[in-house]
Protein backbone atom coordinates (compact mmCIF):
# COMPACT_ATOMS: atom_id res chain seq x y z
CA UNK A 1 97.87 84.02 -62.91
CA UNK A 2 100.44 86.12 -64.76
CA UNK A 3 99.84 90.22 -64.55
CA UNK A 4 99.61 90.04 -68.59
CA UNK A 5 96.77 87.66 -68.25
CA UNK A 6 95.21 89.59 -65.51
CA UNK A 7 95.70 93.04 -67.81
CA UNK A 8 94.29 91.40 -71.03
CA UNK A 9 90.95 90.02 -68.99
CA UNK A 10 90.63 93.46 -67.11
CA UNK A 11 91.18 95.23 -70.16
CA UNK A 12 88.06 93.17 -72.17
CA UNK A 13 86.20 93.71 -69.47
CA UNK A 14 86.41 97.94 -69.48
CA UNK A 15 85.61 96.88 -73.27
CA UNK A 16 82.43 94.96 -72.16
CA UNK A 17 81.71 98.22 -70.23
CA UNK A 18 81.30 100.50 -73.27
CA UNK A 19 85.05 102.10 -73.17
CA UNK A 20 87.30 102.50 -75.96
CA UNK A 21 90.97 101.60 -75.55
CA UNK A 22 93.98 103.06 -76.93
CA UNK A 23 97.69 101.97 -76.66
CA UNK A 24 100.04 104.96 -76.54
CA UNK A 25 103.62 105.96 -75.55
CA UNK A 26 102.62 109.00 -73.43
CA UNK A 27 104.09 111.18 -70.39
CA UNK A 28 100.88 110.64 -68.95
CA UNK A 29 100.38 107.68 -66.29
CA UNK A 30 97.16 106.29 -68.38
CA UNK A 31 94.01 105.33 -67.13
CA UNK A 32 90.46 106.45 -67.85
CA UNK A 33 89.40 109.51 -69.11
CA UNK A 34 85.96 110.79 -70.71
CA UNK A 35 85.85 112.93 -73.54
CA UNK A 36 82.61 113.90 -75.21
CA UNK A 37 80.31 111.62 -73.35
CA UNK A 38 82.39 108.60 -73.83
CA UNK A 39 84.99 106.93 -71.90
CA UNK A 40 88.64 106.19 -73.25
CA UNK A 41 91.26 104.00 -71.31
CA UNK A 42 94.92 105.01 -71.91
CA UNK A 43 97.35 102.21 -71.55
CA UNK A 44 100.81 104.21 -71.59
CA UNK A 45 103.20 101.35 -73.28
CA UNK A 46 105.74 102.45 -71.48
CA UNK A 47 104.35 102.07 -67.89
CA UNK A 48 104.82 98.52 -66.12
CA UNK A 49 102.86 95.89 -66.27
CA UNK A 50 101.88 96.02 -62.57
CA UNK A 51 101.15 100.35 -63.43
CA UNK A 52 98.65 99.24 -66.43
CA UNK A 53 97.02 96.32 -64.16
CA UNK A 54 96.53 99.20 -61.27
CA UNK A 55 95.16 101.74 -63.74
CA UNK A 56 92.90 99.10 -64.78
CA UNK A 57 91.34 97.58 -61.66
CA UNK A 58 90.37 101.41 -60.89
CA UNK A 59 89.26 102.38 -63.71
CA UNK A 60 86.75 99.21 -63.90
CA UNK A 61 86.10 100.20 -60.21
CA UNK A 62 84.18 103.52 -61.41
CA UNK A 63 81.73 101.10 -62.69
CA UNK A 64 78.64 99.24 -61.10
CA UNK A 65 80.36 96.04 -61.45
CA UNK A 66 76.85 94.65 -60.74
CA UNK A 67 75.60 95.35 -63.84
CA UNK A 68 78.45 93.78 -66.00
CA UNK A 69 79.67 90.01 -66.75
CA UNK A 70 82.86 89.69 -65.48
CA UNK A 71 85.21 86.64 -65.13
CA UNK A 72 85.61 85.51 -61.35
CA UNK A 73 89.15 86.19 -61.60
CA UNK A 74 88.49 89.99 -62.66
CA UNK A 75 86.64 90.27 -59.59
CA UNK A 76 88.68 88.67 -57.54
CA UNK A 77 90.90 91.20 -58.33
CA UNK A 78 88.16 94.33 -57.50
CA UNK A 79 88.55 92.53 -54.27
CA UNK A 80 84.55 91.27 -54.80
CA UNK A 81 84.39 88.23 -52.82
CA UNK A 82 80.32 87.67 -53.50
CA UNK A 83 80.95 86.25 -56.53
């Protein structure tokens, strides 16, 4: 599967879990961040696609994956082999 794939189902799924994303050109690396009781996921348009599919298979791993529907591929990639 192409890394754009794999970003666009990883990024749904942080979705599924409750967090807001936002596209921005920034400095910053992106990734997840709470503010005010809620979490935000920075992708940084101007990181690589490889950079946005890293910051998103950790940010989805500060979640009980347990307790969220996720596509076997998404796991795959949290390296959950139960599935």
């Amino acid at each position: 599967m192409r890394t754009a794939d794999d970003i666009t189902l990883c990024l749904r799924a942080l979705e599924s879990a409750g967090v807001e994303i936002r596209t921005e050109a920034a400095d910053a690396a992106g990734g997840l961040a709470r503010l005010q009781g809620r979490y935000i996921f920075l992708v940084n348009s101007r990181a690589s696609p490889d950079k946005t599919l890293e910051n998103c298979i950790a940010a989805l791993r500060k979640f009980d994956i347990d307790t969220l529907r996720l596509p076997p591929r998404v796991r795959s990639l949290l390296g959950d082999s139960d599935w």
